[in-house]
N, C-alpha and C. Protein backbone atom coordinates (compact mmCIF):
# COMPACT_ATOMS: atom_id res chain seq x y z
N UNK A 1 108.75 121.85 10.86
CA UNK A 1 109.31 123.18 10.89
C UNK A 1 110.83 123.14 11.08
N UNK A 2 111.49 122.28 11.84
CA UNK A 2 112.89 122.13 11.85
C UNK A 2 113.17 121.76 11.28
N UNK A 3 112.93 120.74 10.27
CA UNK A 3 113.41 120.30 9.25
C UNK A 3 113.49 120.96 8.37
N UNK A 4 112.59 121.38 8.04
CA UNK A 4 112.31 122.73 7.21
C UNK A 4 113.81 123.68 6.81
N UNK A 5 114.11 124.00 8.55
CA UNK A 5 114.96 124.64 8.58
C UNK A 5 116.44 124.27 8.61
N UNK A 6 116.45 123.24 8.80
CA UNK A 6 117.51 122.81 8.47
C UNK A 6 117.96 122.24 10.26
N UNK A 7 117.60 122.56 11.43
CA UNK A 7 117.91 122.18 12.40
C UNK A 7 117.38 120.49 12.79
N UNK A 8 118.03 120.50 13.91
CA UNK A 8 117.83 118.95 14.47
C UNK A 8 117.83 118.55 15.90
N UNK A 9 116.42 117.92 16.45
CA UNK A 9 116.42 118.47 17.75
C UNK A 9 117.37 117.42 18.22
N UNK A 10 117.94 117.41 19.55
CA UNK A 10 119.09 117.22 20.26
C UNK A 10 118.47 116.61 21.61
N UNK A 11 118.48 115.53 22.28
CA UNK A 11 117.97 115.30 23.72
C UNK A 11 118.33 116.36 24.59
N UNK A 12 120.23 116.49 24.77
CA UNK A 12 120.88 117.11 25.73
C UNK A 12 120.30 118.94 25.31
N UNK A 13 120.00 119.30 24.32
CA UNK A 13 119.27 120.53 24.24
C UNK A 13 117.91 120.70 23.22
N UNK A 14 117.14 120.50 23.92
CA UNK A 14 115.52 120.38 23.06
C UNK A 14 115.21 121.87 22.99
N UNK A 15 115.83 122.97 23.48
CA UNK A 15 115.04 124.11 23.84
C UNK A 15 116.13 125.47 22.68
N UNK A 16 117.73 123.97 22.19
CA UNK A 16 117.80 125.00 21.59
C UNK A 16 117.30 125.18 19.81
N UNK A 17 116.76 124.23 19.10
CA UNK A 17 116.45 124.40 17.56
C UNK A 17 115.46 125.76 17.71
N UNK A 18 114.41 125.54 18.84
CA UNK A 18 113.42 126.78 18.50
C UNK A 18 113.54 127.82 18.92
N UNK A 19 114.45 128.20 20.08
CA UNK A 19 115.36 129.46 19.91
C UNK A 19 116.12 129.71 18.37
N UNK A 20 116.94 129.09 17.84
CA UNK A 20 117.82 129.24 16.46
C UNK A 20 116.32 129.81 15.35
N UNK A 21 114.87 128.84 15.39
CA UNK A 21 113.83 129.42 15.32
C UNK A 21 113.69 131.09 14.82
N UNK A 22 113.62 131.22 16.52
CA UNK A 22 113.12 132.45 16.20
C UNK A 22 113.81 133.78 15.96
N UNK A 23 115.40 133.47 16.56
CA UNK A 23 116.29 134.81 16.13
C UNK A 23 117.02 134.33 15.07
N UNK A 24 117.52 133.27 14.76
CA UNK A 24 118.05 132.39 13.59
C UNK A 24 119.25 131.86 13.87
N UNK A 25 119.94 131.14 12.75
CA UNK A 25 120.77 130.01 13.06
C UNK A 25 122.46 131.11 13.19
N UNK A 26 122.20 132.35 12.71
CA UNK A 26 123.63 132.60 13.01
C UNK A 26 123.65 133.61 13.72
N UNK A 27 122.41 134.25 14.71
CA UNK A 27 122.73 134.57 16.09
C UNK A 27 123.51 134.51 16.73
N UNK A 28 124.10 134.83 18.09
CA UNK A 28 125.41 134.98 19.00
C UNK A 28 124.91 133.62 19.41
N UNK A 29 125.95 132.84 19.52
CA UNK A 29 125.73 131.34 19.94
C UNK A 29 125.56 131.57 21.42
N UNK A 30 126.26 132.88 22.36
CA UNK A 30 126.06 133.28 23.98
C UNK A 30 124.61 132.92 24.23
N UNK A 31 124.14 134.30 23.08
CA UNK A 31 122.73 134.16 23.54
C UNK A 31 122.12 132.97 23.25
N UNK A 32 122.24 132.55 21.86
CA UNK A 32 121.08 131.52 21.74
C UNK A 32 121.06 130.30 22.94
N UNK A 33 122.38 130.21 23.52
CA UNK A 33 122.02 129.38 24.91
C UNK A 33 121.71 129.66 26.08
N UNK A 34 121.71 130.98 26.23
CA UNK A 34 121.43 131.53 27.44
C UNK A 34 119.67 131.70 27.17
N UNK A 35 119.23 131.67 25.92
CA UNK A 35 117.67 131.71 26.16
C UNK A 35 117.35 130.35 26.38
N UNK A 36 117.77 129.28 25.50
CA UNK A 36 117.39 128.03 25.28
C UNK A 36 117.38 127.74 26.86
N UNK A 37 118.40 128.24 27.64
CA UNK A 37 118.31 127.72 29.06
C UNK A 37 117.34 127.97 29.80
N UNK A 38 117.18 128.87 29.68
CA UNK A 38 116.10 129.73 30.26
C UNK A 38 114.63 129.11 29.90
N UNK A 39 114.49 128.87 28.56
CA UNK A 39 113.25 128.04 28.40
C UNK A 39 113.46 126.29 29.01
N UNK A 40 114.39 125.97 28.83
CA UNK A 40 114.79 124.92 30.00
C UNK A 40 114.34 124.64 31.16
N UNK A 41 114.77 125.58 31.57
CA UNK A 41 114.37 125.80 32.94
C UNK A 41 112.70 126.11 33.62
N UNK A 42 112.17 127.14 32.83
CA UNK A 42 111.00 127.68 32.34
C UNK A 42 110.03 126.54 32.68
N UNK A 43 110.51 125.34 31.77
CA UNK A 43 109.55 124.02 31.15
C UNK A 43 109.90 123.52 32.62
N UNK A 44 110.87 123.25 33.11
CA UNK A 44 111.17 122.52 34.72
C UNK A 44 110.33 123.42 35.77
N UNK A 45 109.84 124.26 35.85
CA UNK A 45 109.15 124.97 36.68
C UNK A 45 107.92 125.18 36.65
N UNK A 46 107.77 124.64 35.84
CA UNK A 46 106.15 124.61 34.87
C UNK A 46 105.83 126.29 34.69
N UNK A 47 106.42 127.25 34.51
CA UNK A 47 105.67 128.03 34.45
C UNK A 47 105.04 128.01 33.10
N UNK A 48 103.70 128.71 33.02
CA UNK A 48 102.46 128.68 32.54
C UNK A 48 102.67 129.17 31.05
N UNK A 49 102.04 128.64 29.93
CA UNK A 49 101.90 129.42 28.54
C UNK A 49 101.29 130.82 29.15
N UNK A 50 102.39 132.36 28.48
CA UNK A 50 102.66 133.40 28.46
C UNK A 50 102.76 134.28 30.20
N UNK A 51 103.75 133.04 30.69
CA UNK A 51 103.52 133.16 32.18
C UNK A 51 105.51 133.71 32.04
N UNK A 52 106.26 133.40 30.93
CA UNK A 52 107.68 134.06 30.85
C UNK A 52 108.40 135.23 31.64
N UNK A 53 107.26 136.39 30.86
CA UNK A 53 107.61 137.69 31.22
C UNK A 53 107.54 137.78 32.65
N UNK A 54 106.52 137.63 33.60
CA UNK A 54 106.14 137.73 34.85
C UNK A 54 107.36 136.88 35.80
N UNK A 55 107.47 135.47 35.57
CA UNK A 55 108.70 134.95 36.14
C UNK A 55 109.65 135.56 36.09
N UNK A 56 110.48 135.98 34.88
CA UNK A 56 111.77 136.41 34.83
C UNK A 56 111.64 137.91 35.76
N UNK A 57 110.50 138.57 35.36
CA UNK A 57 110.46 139.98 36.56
C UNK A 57 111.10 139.62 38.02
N UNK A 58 110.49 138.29 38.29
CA UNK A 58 111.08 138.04 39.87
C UNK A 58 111.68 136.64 40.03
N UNK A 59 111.97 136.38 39.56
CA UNK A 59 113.29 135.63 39.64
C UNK A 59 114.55 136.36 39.99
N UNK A 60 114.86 135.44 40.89
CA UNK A 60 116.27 135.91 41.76
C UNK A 60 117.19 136.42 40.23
N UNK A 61 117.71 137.55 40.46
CA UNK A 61 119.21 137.92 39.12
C UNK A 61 118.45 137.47 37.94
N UNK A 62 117.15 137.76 37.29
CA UNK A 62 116.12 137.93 36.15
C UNK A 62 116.97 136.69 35.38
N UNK A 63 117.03 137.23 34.05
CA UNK A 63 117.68 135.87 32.78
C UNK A 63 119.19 135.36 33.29
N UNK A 64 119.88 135.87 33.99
CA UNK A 64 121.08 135.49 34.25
C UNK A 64 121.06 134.40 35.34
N UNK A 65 119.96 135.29 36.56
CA UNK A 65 119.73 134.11 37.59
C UNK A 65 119.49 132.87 37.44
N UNK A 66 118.22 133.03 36.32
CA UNK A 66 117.79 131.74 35.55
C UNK A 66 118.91 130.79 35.02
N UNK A 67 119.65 131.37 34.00
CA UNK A 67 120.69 130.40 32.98
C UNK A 67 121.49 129.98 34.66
N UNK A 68 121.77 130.55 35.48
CA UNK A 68 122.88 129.88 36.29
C UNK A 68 121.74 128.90 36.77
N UNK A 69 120.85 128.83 37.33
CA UNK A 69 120.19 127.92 37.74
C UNK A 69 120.07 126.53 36.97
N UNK A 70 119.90 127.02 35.77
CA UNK A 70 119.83 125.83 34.90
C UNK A 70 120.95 125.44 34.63
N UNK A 71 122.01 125.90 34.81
CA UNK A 71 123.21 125.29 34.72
C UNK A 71 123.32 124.66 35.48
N UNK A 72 123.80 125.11 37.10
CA UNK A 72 123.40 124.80 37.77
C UNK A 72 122.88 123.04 37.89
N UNK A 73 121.85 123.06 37.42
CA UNK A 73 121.00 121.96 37.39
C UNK A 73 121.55 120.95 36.92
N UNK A 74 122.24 121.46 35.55
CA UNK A 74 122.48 120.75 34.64
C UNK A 74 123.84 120.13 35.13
N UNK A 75 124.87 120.15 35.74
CA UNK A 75 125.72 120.14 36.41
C UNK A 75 126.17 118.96 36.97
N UNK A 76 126.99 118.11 36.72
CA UNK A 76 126.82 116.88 37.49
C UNK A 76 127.50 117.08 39.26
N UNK A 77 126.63 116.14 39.68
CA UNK A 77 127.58 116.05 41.03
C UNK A 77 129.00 116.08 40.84
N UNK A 78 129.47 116.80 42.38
CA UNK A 78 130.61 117.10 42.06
C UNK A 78 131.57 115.41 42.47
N UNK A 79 132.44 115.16 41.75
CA UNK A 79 133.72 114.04 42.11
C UNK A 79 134.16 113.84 43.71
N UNK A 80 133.96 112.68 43.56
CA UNK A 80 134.55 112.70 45.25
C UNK A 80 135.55 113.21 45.69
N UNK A 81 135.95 113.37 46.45
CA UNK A 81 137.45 114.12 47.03
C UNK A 81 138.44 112.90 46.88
N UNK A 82 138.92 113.28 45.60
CA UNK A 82 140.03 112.48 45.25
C UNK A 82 141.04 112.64 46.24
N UNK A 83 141.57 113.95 46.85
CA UNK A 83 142.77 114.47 47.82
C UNK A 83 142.27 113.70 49.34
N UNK A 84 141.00 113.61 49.99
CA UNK A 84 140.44 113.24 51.00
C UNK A 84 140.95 111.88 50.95
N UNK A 85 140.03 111.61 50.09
CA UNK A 85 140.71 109.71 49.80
C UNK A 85 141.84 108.85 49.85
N UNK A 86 142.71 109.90 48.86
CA UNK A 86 143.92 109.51 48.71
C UNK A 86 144.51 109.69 50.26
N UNK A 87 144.66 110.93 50.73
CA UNK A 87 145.10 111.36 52.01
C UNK A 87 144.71 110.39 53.20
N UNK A 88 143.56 109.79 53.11
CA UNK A 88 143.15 108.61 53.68
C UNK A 88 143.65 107.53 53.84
N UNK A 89 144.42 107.20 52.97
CA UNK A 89 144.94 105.93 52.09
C UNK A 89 146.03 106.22 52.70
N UNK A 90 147.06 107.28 52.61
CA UNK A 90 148.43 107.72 52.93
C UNK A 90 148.60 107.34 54.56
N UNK A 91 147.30 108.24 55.18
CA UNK A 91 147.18 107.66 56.74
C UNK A 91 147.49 105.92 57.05
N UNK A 92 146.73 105.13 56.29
CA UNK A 92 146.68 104.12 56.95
C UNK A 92 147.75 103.30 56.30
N UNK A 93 148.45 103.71 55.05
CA UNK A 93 149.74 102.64 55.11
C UNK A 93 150.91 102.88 56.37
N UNK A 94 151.36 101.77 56.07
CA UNK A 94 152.81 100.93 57.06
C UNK A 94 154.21 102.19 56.67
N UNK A 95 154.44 102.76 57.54
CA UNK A 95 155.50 104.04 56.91
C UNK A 95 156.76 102.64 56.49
N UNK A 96 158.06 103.20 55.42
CA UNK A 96 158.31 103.18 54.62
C UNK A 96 160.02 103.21 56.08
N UNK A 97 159.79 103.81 56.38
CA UNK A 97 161.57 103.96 57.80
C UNK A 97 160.97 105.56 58.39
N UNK A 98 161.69 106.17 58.86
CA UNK A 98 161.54 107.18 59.95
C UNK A 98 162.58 108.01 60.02
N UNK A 99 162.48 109.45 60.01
CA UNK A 99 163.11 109.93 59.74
C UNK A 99 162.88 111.31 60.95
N UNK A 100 163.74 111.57 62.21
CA UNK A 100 163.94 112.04 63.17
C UNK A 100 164.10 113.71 62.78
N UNK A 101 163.14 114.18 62.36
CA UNK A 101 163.31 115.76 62.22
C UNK A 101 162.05 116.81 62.29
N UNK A 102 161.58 117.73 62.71
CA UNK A 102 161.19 118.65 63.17
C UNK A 102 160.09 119.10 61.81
N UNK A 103 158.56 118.67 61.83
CA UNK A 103 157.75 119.14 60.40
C UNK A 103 156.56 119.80 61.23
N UNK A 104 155.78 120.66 60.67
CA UNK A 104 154.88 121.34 60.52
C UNK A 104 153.57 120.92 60.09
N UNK A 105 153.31 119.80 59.11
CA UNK A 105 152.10 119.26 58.93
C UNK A 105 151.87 118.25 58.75
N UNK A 106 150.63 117.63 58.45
CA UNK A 106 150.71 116.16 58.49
C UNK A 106 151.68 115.50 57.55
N UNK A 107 151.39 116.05 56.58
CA UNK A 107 152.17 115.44 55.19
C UNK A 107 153.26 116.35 54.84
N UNK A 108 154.72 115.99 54.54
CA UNK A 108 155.57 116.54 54.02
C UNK A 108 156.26 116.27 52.86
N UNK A 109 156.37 116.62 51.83
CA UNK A 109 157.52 116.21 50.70
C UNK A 109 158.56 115.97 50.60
N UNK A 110 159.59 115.40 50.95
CA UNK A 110 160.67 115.15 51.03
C UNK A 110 161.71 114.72 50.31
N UNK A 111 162.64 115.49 49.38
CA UNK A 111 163.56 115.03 48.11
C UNK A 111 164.98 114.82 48.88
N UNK A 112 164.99 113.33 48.46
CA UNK A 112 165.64 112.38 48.92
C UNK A 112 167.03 112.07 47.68
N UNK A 113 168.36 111.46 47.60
CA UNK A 113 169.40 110.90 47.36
C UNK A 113 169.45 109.62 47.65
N UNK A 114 170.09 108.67 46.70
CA UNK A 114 170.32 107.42 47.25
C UNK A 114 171.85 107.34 47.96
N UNK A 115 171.79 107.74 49.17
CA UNK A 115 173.20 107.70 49.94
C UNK A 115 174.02 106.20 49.93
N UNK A 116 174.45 105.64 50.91
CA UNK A 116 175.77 104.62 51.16
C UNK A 116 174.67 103.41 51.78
N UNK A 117 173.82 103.85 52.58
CA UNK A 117 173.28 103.09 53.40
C UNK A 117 171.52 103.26 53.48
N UNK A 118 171.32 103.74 52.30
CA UNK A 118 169.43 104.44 52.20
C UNK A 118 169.68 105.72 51.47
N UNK A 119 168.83 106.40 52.17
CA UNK A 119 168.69 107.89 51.45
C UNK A 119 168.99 108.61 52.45
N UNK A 120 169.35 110.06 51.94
CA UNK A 120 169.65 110.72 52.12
C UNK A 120 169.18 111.96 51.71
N UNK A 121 167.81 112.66 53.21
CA UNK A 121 167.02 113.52 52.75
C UNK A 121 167.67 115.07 52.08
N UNK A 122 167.46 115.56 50.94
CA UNK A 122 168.25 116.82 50.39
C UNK A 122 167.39 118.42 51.05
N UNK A 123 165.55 117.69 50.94
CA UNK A 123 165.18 118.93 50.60
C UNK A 123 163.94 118.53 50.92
N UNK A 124 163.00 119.42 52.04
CA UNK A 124 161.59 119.34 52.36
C UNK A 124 160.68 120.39 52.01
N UNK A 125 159.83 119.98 51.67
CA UNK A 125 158.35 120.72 50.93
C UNK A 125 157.37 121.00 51.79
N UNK A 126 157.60 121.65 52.84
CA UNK A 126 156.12 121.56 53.74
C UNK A 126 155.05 122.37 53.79
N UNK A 127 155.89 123.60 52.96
CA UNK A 127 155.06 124.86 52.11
C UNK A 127 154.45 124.59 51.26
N UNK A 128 154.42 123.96 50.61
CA UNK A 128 153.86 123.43 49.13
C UNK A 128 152.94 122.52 49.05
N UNK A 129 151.65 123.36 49.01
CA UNK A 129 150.05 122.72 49.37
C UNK A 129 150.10 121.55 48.03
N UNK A 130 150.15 122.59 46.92
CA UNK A 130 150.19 121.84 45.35
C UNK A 130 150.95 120.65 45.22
N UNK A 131 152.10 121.17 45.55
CA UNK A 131 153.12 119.55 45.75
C UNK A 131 152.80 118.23 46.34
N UNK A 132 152.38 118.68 47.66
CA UNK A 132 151.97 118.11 48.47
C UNK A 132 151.03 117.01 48.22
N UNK A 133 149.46 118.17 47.62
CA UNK A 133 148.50 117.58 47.73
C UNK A 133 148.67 116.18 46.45
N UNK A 134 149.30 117.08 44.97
CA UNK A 134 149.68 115.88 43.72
C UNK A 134 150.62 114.51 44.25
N UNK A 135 151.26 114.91 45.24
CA UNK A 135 152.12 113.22 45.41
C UNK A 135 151.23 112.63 46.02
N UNK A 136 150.73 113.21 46.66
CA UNK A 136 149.63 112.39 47.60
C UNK A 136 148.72 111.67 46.66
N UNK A 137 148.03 112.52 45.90
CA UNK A 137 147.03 111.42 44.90
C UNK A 137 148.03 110.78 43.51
N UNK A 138 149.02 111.28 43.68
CA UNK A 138 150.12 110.07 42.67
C UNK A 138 149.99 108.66 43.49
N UNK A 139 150.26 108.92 45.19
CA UNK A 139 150.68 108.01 45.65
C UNK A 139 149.87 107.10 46.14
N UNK A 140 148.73 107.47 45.87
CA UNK A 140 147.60 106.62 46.40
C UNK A 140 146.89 106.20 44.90
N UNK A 141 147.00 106.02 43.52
CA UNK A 141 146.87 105.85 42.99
C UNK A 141 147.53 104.16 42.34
């Protein structure tokens, strides 16, 4: 029958050729994945041949609840805390010289000059989460 039609089933989506099936291949691509998910999901729950209608009645947030779920699912774990890590890393190196002035958080940014004898701090970042947090995983990289 898919062949037929010209579709081709897919591992990463088995649920969507027979959706394309039954409303057809140039349907709203939204929907055709938001059902395919749903029968996705459907098949992971075992619910029952013509057991659809009754689930989606009570299922948490009906077809929408569903597709997030199966997304959801589908979802890989999230990445380790690259910023944790790195920030980790920042803790335990050997500081670099010392610099006698008055900061606010652990980590500060600091734009520096090459003066006569070292540097020569111009300009501190201690507001600047974004700044902050990117040198940090520059610098632990």
């Amino acid at each position: 029958m898919l062949r037929d039609a010209g579709l081709n089933m897919q591992a990463r989506a088995p649920m969507t050729p027979p959706v394309k099936l039954v409303f057809g291949v140039d349907y709203d691509k939204t929907r055709l994945t938001e059902f395919a998910a749903v029968l996705s999901y459907a098949r992971r729950q075992d619910v029952p041949q013509n057991g659809l209608d009754a689930f989606l009645e009570v299922a948490p947030g009906g077809i929408k609840g569903v597709v997030k779920a199966e997304r959801d699912h589908r979802r890989p774990a999230p990445a380790r805390d690259v910023f944790a890590q790195a920030a980790e890393e920042m803790r335990s190196r050997p500081p670099l010289g010392h610099v006698a002035m008055p900061t606010h958080g652990e980590f500060v940014v600091l734009l520096a000059r090459a003066g006569h004898d070292g540097l020569d701090i111009v300009a501190s970042f201690e507001d600047d989460t974004a700044l902050t947090e990117r040198a940090i995983r520059k610098a632990a990289a």
